[in-house]
N, C-alpha and C. Protein backbone atom coordinates (compact mmCIF):
# COMPACT_ATOMS: atom_id res chain seq x y z
N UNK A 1 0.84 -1.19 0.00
CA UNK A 1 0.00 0.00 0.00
C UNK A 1 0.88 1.24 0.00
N UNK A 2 0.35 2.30 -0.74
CA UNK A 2 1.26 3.61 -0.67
C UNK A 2 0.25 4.33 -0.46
N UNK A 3 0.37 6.00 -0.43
CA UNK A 3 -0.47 7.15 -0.85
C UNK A 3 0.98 7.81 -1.86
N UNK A 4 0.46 8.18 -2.92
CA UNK A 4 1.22 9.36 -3.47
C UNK A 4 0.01 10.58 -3.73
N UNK A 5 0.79 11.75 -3.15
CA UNK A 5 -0.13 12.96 -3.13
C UNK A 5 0.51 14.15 -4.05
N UNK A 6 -0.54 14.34 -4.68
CA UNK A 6 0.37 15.25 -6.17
C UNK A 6 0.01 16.89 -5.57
N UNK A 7 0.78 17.66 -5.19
CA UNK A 7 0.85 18.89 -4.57
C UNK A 7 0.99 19.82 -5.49
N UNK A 8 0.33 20.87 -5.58
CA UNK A 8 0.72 21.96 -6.35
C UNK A 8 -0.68 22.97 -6.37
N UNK A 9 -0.82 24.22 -7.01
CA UNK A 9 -1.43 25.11 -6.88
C UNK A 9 -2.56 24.77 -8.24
N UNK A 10 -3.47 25.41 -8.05
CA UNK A 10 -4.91 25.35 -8.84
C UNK A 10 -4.25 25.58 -10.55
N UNK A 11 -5.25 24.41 -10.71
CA UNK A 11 -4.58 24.10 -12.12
C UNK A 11 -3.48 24.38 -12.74
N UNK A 12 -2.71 23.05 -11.89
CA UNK A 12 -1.12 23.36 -12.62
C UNK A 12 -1.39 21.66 -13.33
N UNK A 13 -2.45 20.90 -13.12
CA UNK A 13 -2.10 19.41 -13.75
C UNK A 13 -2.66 18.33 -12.99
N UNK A 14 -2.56 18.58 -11.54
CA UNK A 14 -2.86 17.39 -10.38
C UNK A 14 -3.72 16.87 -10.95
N UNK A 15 -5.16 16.70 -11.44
CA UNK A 15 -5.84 15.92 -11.71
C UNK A 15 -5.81 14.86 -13.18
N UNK A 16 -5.15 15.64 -13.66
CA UNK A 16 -4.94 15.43 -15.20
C UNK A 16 -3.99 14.00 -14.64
N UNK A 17 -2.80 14.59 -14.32
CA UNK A 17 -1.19 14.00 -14.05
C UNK A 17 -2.28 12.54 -13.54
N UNK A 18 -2.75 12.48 -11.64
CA UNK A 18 -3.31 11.47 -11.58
C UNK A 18 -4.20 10.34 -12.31
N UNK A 19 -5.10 10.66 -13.03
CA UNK A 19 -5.79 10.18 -14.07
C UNK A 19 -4.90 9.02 -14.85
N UNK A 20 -3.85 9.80 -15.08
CA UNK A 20 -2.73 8.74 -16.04
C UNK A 20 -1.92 7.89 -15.11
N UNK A 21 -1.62 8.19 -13.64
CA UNK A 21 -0.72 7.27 -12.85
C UNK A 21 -2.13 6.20 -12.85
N UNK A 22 -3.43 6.48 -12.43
CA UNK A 22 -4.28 5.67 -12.48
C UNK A 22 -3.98 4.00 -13.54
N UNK A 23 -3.88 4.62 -14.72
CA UNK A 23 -3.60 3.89 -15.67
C UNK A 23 -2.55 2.90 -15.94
N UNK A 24 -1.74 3.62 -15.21
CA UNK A 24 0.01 2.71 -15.23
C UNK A 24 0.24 1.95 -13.93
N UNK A 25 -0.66 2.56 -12.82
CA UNK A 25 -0.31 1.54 -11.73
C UNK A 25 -1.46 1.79 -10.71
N UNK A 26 -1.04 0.24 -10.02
CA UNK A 26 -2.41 0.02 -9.10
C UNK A 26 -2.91 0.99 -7.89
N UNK A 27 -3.60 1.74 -8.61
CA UNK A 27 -3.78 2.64 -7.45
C UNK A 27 -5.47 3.90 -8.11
N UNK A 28 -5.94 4.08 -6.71
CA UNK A 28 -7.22 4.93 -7.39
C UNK A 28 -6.68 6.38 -7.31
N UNK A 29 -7.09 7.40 -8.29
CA UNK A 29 -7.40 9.05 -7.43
C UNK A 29 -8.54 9.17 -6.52
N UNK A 30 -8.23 10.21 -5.70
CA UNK A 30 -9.08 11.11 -4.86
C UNK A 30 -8.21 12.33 -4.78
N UNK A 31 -9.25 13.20 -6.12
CA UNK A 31 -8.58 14.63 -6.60
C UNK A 31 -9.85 15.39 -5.12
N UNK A 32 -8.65 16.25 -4.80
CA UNK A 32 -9.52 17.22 -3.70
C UNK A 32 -10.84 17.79 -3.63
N UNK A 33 -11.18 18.02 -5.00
CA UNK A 33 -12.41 18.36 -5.51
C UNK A 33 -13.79 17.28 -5.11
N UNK A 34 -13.51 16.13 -4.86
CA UNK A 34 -14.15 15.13 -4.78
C UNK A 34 -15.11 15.00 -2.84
N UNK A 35 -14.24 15.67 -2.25
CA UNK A 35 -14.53 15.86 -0.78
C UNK A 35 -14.40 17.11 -0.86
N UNK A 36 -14.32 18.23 -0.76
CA UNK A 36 -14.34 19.61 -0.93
C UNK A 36 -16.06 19.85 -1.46
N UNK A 37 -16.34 19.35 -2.54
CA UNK A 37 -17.22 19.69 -2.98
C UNK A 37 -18.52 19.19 -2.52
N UNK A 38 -18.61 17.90 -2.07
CA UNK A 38 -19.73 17.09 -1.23
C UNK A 38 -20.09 18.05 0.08
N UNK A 39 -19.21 18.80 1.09
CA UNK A 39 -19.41 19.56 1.97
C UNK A 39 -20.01 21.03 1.37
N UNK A 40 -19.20 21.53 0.08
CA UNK A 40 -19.22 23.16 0.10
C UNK A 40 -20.96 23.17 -0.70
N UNK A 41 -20.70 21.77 -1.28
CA UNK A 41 -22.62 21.55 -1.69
C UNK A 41 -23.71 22.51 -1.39
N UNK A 42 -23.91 22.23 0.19
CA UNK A 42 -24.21 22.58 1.88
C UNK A 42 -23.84 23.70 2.13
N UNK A 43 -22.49 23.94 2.54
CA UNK A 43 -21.80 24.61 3.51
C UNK A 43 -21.52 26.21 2.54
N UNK A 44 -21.26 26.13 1.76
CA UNK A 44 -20.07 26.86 0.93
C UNK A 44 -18.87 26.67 1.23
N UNK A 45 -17.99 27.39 0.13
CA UNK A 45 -16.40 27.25 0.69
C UNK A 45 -16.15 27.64 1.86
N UNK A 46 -16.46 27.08 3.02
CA UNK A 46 -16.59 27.77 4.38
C UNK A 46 -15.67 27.23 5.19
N UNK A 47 -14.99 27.96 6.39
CA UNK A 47 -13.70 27.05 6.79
C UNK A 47 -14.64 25.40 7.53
N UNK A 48 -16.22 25.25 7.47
CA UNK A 48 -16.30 24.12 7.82
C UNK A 48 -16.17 23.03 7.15
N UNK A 49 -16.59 23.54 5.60
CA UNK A 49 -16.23 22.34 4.59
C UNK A 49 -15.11 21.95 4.87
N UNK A 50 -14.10 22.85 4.41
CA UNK A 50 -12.44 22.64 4.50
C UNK A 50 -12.50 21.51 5.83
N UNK A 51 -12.90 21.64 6.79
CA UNK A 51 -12.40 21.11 7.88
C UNK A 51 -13.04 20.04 7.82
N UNK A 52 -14.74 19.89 6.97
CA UNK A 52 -15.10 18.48 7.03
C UNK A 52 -14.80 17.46 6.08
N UNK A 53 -14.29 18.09 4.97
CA UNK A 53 -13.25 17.34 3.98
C UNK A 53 -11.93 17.29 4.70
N UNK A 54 -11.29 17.72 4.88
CA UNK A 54 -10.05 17.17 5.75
C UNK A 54 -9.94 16.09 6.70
N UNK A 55 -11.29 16.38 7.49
CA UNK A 55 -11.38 14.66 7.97
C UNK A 55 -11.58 13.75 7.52
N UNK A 56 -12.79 14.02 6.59
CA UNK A 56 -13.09 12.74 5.83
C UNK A 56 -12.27 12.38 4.90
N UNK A 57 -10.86 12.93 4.43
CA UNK A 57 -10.00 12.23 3.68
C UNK A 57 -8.96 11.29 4.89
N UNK A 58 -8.81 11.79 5.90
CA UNK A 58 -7.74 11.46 6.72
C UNK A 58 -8.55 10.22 7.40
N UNK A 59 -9.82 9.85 7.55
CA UNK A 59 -10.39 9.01 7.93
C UNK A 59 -10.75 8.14 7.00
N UNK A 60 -10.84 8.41 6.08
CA UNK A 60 -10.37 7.37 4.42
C UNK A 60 -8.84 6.72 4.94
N UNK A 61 -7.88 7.42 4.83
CA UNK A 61 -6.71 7.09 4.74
C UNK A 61 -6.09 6.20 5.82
N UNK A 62 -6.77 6.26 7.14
CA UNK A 62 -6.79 5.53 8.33
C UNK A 62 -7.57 3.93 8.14
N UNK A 63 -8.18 4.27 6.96
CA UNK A 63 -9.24 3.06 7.36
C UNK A 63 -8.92 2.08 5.97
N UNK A 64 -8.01 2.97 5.04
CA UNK A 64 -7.43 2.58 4.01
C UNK A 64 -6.03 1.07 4.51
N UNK A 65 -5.61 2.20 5.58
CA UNK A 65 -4.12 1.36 5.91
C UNK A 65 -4.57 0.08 6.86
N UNK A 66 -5.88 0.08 7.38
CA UNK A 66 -6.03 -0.68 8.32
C UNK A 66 -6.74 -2.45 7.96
N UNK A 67 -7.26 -1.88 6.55
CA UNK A 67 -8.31 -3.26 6.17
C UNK A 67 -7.33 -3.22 4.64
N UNK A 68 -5.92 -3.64 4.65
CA UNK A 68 -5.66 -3.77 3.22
C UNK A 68 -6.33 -5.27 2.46
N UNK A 69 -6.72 -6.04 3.05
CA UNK A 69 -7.60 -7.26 2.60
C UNK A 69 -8.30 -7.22 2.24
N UNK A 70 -9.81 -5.93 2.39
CA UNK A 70 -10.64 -5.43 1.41
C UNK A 70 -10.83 -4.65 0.45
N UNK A 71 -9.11 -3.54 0.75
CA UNK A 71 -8.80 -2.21 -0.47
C UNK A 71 -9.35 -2.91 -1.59
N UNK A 72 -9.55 -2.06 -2.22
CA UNK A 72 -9.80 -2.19 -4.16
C UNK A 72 -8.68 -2.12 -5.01
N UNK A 73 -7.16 -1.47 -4.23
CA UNK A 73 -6.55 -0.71 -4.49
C UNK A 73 -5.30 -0.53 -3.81
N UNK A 74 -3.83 -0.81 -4.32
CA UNK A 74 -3.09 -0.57 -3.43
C UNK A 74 -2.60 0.70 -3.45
N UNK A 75 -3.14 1.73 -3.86
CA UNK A 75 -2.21 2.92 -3.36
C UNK A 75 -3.31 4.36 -3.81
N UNK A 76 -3.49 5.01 -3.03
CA UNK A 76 -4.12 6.18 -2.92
C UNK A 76 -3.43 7.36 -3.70
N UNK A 77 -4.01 7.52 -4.78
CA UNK A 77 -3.44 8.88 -5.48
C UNK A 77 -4.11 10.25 -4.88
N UNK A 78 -3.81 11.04 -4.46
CA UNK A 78 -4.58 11.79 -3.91
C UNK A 78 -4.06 13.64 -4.17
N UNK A 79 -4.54 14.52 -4.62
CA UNK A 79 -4.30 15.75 -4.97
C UNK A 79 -4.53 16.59 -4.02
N UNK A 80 -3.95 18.09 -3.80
CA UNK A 80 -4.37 18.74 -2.97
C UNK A 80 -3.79 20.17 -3.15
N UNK A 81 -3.59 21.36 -2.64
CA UNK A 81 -3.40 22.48 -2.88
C UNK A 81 -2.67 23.08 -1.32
N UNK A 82 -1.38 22.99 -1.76
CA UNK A 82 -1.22 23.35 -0.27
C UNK A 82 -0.76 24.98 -0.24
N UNK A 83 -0.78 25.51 1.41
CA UNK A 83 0.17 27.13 1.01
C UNK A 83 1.31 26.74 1.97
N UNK A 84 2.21 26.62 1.63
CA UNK A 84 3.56 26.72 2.27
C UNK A 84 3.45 27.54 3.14
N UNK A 85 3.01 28.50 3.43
CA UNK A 85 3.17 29.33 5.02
C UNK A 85 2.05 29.50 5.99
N UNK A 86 1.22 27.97 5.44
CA UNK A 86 0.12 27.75 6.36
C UNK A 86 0.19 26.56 7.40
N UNK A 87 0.95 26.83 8.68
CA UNK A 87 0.86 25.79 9.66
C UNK A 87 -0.57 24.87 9.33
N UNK A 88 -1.70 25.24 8.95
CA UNK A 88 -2.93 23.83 9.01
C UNK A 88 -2.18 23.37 7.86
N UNK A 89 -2.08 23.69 6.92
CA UNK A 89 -1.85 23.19 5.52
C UNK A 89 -0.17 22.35 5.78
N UNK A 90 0.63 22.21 6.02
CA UNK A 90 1.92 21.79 6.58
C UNK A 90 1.68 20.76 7.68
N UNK A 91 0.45 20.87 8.65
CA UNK A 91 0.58 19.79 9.68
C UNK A 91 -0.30 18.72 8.86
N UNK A 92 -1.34 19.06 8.01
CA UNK A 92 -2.22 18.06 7.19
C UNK A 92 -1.32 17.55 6.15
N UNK A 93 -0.24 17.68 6.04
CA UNK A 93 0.53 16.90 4.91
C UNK A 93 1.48 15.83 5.89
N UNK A 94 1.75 16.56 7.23
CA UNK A 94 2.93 15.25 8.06
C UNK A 94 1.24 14.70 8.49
N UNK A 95 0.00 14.87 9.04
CA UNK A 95 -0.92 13.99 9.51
C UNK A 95 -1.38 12.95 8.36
N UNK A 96 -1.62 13.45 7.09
CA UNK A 96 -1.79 11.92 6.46
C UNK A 96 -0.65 11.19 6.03
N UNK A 97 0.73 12.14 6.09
CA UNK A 97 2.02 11.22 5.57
C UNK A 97 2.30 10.14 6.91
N UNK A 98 2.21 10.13 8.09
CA UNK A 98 2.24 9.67 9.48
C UNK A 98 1.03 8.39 9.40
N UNK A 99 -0.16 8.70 8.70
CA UNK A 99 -0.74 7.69 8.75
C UNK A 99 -0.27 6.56 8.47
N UNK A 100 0.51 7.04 6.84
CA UNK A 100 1.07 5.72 5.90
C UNK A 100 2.51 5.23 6.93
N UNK A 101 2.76 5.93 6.94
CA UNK A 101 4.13 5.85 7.79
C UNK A 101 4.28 4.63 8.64
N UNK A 102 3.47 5.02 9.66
CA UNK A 102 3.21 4.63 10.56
C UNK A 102 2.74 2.95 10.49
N UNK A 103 1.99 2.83 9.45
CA UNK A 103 1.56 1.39 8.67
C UNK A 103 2.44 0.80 8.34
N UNK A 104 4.24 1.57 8.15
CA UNK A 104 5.09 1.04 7.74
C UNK A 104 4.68 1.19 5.43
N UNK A 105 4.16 1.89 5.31
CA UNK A 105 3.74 2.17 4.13
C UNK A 105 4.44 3.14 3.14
N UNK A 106 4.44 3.13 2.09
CA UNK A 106 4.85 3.77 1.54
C UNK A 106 4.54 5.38 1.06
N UNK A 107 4.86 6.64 1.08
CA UNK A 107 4.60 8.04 0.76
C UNK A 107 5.56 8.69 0.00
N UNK A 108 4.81 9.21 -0.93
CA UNK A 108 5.12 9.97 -2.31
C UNK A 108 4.79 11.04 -2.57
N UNK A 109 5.53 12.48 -2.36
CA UNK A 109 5.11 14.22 -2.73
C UNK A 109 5.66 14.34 -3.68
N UNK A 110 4.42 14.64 -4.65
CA UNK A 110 5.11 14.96 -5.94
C UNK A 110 4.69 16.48 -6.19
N UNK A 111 5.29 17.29 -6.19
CA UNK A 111 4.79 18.66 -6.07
C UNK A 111 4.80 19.31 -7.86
N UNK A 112 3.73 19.74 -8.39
CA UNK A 112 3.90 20.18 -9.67
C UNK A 112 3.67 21.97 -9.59
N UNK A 113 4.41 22.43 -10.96
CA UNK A 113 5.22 23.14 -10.80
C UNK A 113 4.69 24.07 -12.24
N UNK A 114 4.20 24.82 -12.39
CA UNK A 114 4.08 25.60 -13.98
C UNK A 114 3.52 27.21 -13.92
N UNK A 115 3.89 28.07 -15.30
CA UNK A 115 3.79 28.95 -15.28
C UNK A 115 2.21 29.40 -14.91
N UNK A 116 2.42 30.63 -14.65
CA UNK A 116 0.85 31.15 -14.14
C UNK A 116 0.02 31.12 -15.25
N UNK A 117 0.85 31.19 -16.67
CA UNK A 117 0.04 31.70 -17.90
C UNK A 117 -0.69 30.17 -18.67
N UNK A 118 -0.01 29.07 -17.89
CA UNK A 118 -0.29 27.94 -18.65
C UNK A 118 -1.40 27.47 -17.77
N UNK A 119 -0.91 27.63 -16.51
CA UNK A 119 -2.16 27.20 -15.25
C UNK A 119 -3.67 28.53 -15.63
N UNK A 120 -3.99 29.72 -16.53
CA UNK A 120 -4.85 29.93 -16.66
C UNK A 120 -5.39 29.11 -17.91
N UNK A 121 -4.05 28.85 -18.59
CA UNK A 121 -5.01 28.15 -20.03
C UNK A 121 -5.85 26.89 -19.21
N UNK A 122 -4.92 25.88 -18.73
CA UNK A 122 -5.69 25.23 -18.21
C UNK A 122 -6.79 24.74 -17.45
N UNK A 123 -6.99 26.09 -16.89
CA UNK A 123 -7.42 26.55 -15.85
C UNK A 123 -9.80 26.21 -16.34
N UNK A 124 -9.54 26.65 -17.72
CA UNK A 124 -10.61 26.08 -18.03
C UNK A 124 -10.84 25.24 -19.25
N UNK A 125 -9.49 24.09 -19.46
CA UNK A 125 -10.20 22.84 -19.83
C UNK A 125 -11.40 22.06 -19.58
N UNK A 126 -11.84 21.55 -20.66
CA UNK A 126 -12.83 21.03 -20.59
C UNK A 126 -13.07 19.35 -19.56
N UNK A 127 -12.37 18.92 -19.40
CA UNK A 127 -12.22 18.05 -18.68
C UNK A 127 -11.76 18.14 -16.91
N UNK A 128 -11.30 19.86 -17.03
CA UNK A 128 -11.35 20.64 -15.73
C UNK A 128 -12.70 20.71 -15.11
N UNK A 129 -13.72 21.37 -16.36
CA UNK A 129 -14.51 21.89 -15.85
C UNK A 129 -15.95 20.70 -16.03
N UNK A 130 -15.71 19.75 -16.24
CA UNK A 130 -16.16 18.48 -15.96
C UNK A 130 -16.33 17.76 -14.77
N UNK A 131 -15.26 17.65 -14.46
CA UNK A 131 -14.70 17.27 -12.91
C UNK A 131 -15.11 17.81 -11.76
N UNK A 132 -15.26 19.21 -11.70
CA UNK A 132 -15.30 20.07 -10.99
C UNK A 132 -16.01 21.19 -10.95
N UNK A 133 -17.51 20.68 -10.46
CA UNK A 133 -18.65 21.86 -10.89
C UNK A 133 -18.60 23.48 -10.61
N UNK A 134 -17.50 23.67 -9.05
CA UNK A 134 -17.25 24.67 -9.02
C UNK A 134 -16.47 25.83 -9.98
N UNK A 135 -15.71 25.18 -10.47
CA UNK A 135 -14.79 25.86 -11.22
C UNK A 135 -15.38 25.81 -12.89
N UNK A 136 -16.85 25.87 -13.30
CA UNK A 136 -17.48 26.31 -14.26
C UNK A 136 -17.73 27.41 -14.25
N UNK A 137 -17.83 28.45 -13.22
CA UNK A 137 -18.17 29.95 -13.34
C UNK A 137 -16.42 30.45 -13.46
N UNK A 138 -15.92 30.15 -14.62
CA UNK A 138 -14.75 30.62 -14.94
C UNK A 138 -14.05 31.93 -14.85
N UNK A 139 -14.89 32.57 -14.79
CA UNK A 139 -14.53 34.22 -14.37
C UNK A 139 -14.54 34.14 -12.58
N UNK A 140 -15.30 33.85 -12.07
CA UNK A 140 -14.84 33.17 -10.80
C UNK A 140 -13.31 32.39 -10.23
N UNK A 141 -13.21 31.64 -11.06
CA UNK A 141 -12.27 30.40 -10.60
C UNK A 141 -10.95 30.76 -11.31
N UNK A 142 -11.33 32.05 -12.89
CA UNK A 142 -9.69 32.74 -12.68
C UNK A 142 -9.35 33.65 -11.38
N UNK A 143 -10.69 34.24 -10.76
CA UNK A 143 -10.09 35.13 -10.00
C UNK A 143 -9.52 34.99 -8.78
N UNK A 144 -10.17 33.90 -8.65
CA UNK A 144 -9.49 33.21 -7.47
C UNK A 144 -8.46 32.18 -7.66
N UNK A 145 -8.02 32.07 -8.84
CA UNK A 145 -6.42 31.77 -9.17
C UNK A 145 -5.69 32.24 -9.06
N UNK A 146 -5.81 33.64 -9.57
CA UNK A 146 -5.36 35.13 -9.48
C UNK A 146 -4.81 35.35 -7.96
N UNK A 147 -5.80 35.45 -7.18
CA UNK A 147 -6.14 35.82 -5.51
C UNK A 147 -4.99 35.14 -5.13
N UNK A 148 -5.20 33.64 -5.46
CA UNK A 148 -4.59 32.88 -4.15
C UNK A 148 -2.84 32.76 -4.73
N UNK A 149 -2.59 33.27 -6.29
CA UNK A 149 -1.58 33.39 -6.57
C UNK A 149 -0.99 34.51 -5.60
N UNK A 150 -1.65 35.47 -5.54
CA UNK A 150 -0.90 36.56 -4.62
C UNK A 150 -0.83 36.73 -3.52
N UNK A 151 -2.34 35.86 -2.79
CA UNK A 151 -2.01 36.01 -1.34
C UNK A 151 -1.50 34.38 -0.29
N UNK A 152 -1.32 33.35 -1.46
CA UNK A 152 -0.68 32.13 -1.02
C UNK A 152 1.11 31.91 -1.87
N UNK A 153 1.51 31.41 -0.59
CA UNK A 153 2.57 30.47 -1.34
C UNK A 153 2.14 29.44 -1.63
N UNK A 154 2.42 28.91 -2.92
CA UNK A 154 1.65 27.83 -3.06
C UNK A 154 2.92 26.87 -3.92
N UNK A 155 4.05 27.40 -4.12
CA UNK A 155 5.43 26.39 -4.59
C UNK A 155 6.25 26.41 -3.35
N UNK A 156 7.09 24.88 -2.99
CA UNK A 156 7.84 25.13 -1.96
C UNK A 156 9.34 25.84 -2.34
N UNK A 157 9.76 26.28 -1.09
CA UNK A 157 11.67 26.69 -1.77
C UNK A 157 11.83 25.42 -1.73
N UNK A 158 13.64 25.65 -2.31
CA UNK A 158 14.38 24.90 -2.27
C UNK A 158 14.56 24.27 -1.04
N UNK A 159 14.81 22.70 -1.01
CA UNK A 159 14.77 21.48 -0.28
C UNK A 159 13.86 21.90 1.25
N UNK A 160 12.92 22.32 0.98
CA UNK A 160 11.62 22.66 1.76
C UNK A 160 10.95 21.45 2.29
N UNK A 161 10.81 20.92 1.24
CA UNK A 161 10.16 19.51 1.55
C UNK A 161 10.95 18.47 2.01
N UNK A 162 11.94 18.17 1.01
CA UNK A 162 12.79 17.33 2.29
C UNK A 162 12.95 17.73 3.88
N UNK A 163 13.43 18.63 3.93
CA UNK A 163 13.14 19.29 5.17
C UNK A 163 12.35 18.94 6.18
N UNK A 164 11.08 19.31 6.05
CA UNK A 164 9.92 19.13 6.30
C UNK A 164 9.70 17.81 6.52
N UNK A 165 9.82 17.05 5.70
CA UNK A 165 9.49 15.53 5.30
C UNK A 165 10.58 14.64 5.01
N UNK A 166 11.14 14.63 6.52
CA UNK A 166 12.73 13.41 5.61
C UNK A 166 12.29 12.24 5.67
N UNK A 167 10.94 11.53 5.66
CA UNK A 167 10.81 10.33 5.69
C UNK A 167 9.92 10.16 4.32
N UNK A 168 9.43 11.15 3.51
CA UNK A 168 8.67 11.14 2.80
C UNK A 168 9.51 10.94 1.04
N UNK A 169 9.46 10.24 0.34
CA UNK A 169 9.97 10.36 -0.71
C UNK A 169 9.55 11.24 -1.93
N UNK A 170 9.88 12.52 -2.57
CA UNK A 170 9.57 13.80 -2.99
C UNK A 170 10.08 13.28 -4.46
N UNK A 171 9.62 14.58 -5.49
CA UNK A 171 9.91 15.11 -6.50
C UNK A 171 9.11 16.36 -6.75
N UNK A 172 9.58 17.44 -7.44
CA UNK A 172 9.33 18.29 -8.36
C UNK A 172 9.47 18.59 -8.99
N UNK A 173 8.38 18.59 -10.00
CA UNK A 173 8.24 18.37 -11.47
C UNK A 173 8.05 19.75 -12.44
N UNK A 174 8.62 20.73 -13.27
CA UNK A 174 8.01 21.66 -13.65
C UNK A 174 7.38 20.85 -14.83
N UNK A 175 6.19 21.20 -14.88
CA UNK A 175 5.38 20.45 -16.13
C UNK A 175 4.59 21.66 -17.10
N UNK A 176 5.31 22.55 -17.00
CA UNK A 176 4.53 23.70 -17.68
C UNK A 176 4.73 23.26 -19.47
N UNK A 177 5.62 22.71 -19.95
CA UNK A 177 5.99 22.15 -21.17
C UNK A 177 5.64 20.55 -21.45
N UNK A 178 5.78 19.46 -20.29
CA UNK A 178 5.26 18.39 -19.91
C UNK A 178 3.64 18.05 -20.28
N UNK A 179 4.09 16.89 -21.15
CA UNK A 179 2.36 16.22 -21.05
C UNK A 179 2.40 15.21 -19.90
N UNK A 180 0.53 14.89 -19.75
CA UNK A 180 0.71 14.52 -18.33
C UNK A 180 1.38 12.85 -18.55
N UNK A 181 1.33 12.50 -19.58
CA UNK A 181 2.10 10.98 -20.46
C UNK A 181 3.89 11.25 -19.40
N UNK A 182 4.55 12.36 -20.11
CA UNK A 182 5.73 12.37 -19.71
C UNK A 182 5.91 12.68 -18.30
N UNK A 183 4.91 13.48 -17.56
CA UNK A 183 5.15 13.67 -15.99
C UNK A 183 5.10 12.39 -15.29
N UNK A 184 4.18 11.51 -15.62
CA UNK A 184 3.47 9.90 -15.29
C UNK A 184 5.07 9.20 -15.07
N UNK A 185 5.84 9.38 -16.52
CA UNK A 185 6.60 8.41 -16.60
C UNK A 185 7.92 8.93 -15.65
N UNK A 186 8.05 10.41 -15.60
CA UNK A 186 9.08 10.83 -14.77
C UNK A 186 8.59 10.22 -13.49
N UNK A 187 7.78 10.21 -12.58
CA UNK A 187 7.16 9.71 -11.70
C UNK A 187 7.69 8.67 -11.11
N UNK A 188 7.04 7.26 -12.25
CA UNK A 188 7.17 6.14 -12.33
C UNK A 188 8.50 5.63 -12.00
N UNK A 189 9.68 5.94 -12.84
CA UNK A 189 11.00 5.86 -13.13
C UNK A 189 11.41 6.36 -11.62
N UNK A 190 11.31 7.13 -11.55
CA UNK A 190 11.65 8.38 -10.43
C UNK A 190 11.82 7.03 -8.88
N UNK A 191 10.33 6.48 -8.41
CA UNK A 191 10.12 5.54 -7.48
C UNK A 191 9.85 4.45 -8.15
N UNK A 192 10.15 3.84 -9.06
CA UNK A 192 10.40 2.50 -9.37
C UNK A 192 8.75 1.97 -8.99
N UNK A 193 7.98 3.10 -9.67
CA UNK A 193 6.46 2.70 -9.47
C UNK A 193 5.81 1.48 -10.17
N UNK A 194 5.78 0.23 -10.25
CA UNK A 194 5.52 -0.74 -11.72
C UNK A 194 3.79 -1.40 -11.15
């Protein structure tokens, strides 16, 4: 069993990128959008969603490591959006990496990496805005690309993550030129993913 969690800022790829590890190895996604959105349904983007999707992934992930005899699945692909100078956002990456850990399991940060100008093209693909009912009011969901570009860190510095995470096995990927075919395989190669 692993989790690999593909890190990076609003539409730089995470969902795309996962989709294709899907394909090459045994393992499901759970793109953030998927629990985020079941709460903000209800709630709105309100810090309670946030907080009731945060459990309910971390209580997935607990209950993931505990019954591997019934998984579907050995390894949790899982996406997320972090801000580097947000203590919640930094302790929720060592609390589900600690889960796997702790199982004696395997963990994978793959942090993606691209220009602002490519993350707006993408920003409303059609298979973006498929996925993810929120981010159909596109004049919306640039502006709050926009926003959180300026008021989040949302790339780590240099050896940040190791840092942070010396038990965790990392990469970062700039994929602003990268299809999600070639990020998959850097990946793969990268942790000897088969």
């Amino acid at each position: 069993m692993a989790l690999i969690v593909l890190i990076g800022s609003q539409a730089v790829g995470k969902m795309t990128v996962g989709k294709e590890l899907e394909k090459r190895i045994d393992g499901k996604l759970l793109f953030n959008h998927q629990t985020l959105d079941l709460f903000a349904d209800f709630l709105g983007y309100s810090k309670n969603a946030f907080l009731l999707s945060d459990r309910t992934r971390k209580d997935l992930f607990k209950a993931f490591v505990s019954t591997p005899e019934t998984n579907t699945t050995k390894t949790i692909i899982f996406t997320v959006v972090i801000d580097f100078d947000s203590p919640y956002d930094i302790g929720f990456l060592q609390e589900i990496a600690s889960i796997f850990l702790e199982a004696n399991q395997g963990v994978y940060f793959i942090e993606l990496v691209a220009s602002l100008r490519v993350r707006l093209k993408r920003n409303v693909h059609e298979d973006r805005l498929k996925a993810k009912p929120s981010k159909r009011d596109t004049n919306f969901s640039r502006k709050e690309l926009l926003t959180s570009a300026i008021k989040n860190r949302l790339e780590s510095r240099e050896n940040e993550l190791p840092t942070l995470f010396p038990s965790v096995k990392q990469l970062k990927i700039n994929n602003t030129k990268l299809t999600p075919d070639e990020v998959c395989r850097k990946i793969i190669q990268q942790f000897d993913l088969k």
